[in-house]
Protein backbone atom coordinates (compact mmCIF):
# COMPACT_ATOMS: atom_id res chain seq x y z
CA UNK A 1 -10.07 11.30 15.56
CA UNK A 2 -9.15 8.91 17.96
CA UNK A 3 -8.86 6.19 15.28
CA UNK A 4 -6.29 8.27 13.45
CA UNK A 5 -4.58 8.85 16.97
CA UNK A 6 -4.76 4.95 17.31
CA UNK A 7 -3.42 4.50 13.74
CA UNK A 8 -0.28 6.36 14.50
CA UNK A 9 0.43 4.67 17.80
CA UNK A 10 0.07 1.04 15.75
CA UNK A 11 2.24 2.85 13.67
CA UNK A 12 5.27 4.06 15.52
CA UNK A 13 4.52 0.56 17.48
CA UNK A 14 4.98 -1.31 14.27
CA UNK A 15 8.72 0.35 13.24
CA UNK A 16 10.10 -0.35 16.31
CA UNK A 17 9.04 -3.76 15.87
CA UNK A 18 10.37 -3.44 11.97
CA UNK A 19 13.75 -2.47 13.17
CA UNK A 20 13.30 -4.86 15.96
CA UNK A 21 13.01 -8.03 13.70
CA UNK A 22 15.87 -6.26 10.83
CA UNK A 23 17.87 -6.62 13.84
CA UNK A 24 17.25 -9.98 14.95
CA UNK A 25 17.13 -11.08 11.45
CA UNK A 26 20.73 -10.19 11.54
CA UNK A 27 21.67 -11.80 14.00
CA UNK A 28 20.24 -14.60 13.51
CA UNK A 29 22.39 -15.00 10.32
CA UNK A 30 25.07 -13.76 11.98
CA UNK A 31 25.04 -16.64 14.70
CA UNK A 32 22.77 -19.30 12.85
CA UNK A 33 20.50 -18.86 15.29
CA UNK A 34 16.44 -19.43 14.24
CA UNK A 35 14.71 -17.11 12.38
CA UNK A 36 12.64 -15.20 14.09
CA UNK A 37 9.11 -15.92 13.51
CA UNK A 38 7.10 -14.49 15.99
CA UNK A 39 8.84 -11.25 15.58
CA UNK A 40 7.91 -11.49 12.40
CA UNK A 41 4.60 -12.39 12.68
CA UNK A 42 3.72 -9.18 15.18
CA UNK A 43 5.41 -6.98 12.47
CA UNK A 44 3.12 -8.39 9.64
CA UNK A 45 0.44 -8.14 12.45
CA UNK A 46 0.86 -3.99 12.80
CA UNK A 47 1.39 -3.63 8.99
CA UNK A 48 -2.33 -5.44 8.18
CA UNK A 49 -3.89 -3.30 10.78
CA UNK A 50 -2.18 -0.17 10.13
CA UNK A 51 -2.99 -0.78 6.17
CA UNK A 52 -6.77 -1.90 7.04
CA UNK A 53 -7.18 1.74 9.19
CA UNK A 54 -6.01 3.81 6.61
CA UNK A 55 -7.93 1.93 4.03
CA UNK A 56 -11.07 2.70 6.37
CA UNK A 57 -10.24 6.40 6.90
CA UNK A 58 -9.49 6.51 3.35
CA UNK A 59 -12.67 4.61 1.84
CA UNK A 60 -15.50 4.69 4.14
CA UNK A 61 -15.40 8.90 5.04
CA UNK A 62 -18.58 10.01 6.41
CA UNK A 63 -19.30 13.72 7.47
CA UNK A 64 -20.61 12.17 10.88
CA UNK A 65 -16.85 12.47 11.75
CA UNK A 66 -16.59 16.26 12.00
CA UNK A 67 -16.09 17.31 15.63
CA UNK A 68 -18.88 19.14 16.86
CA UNK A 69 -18.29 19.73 20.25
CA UNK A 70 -16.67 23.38 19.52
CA UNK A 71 -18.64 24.15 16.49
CA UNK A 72 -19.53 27.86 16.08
CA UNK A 73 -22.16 28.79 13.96
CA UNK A 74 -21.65 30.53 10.49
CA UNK A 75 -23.28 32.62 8.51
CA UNK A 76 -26.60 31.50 7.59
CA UNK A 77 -29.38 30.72 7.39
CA UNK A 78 -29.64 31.23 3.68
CA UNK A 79 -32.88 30.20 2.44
CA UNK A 80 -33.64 29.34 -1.15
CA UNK A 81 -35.51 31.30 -3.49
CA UNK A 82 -39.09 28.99 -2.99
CA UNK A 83 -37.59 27.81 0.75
CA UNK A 84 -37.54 24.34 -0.93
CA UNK A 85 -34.02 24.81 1.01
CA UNK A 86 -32.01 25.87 3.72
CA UNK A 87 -28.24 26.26 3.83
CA UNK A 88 -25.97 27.18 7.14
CA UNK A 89 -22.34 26.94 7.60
CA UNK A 90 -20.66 25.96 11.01
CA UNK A 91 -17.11 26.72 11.44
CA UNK A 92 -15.07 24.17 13.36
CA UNK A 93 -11.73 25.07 14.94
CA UNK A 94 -8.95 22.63 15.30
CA UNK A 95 -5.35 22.36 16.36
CA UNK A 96 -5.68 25.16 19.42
CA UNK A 97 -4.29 27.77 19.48
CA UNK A 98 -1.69 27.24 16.18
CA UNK A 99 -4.63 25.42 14.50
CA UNK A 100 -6.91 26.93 11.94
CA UNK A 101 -11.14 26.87 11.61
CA UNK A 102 -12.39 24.63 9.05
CA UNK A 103 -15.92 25.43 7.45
CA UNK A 104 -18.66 23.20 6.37
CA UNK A 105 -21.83 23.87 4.94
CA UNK A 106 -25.37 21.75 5.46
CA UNK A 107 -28.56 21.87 3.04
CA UNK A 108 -31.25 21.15 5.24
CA UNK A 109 -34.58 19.79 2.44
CA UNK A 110 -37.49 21.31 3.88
CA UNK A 111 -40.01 19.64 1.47
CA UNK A 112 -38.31 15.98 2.39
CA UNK A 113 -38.76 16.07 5.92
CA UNK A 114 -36.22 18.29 7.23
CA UNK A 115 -33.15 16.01 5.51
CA UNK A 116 -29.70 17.84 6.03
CA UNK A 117 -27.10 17.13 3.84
CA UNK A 118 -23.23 18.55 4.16
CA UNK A 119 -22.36 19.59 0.69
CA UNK A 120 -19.44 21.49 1.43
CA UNK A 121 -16.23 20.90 3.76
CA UNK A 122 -12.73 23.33 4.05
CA UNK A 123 -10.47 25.50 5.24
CA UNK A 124 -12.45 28.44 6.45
CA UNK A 125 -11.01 31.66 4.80
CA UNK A 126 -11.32 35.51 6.16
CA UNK A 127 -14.30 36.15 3.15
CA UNK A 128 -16.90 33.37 3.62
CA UNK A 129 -20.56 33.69 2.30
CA UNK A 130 -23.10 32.12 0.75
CA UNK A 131 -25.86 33.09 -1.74
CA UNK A 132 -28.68 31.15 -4.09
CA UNK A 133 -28.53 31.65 -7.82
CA UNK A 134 -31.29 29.75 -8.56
CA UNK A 135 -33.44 27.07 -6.48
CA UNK A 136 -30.80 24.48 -6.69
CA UNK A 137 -27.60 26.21 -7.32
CA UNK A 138 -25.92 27.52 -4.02
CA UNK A 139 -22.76 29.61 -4.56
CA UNK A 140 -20.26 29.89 -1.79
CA UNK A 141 -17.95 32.18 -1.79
CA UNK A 142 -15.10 31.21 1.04
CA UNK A 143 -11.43 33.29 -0.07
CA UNK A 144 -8.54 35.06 1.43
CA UNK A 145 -8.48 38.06 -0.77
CA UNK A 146 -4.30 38.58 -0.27
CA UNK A 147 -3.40 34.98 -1.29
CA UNK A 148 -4.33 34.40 -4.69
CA UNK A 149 -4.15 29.98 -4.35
CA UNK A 150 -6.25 30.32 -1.25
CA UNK A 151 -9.78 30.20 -3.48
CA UNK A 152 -12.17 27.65 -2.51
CA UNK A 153 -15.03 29.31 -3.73
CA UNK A 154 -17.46 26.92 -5.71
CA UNK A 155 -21.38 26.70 -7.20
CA UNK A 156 -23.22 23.47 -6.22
CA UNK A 157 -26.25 22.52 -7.26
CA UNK A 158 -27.88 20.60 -4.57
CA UNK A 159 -28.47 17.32 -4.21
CA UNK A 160 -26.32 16.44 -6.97
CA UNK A 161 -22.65 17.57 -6.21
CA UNK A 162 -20.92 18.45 -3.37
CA UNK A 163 -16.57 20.05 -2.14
CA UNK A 164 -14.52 18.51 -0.07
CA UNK A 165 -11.80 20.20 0.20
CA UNK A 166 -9.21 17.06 0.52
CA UNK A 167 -11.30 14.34 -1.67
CA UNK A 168 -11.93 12.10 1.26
CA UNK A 169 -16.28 12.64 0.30
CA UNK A 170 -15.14 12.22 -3.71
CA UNK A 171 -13.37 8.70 -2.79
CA UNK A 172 -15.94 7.47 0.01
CA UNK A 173 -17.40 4.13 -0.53
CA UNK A 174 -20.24 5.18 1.96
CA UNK A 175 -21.39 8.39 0.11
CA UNK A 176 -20.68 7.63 -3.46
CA UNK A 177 -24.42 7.30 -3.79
CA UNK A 178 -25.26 10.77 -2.16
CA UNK A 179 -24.21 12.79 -5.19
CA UNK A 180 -23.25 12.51 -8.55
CA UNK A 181 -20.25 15.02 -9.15
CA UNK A 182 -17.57 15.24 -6.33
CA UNK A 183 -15.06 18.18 -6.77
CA UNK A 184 -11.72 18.65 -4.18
CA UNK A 185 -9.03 20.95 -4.42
């Protein structure tokens, strides 16, 4: 979070120095004065870095990044059918009081040493469960029953795909080797 906030600072920081050097460029034409080069150079300057931290938001997207300071706990825990596995969703509010909850959902492996795994991340809807079809299939039902486009209900089978609701897990660099099918919305 505060690496996006930084990104938008170097942002905003890095038009005024766009318009900035348009202007001098101008006038530098204008009155044959020297181009201005170290105006240019600062410009360039914000546009790499701006570039490299959405390229790192963009390609190397862990789940470590969800805020958990206000996380409330969801339903769960939903144990599998030979408690090979253990799933529980946490719901994570952002945006205060205009904001919305988003919903993620962690396999814990109880046979591999207790390793959790997020397989699911979204918008939290009003009717959010989750249920085992088999030992390695979890289905999660999470839908706002009056909005017919608001479905993000899926079936994963564990340890081999996992949602996220925006993409960022399906275009991750970091994670690419965690599952083998990625779905988004």
């Amino acid at each position: 979070m505060i690496l996006i906030l930084f990104g938008f600072l170097i942002s905003f920081i890095t038009i005024i120095l766009f318009l900035i050097l348009c202007a001098n460029i101008i006038i530098s034409f204008i009155k044959k004065n020297p181009f201005p080069k170290k105006m240019l150079i600062a410009t360039l300057s914000g546009v790499v870095l701006v570039s490299s931290i959405y390229i790192y938001e963009m390609y190397f997207f862990t789940f470590r990044e969800i805020d958990r300071e206000f996380i409330q706990n969801g339903p769960g825990p939903v144990t599998s059918p030979t408690e090979k596995y253990v799933a529980n969703a946490y719901y994570e509010p952002f945006g205060g009081a205009a904001g919305g909850v988003n919903v993620w959902v962690e396999i814990t492996n109880n046979i591999e040493k207790n390793k959790v795994q997020t397989v699911y991340y979204s918008d939290a809807k009003s009717n959010f469960s989750m249920e085992w079809l088999d030992e390695d299939v979890l289905y999660i039902l999470n839908d706002e029953p009056n909005y017919p486009n608001s479905n993000r209900s899926i079936e994963l089978e564990i340890g081999k795909e996992i949602y996220h609701e925006n993409g960022l897990a399906c275009k991750s660099l970091l994670m690419k080797d965690d599952y083998e099918t990625c779905y988004q919305y």
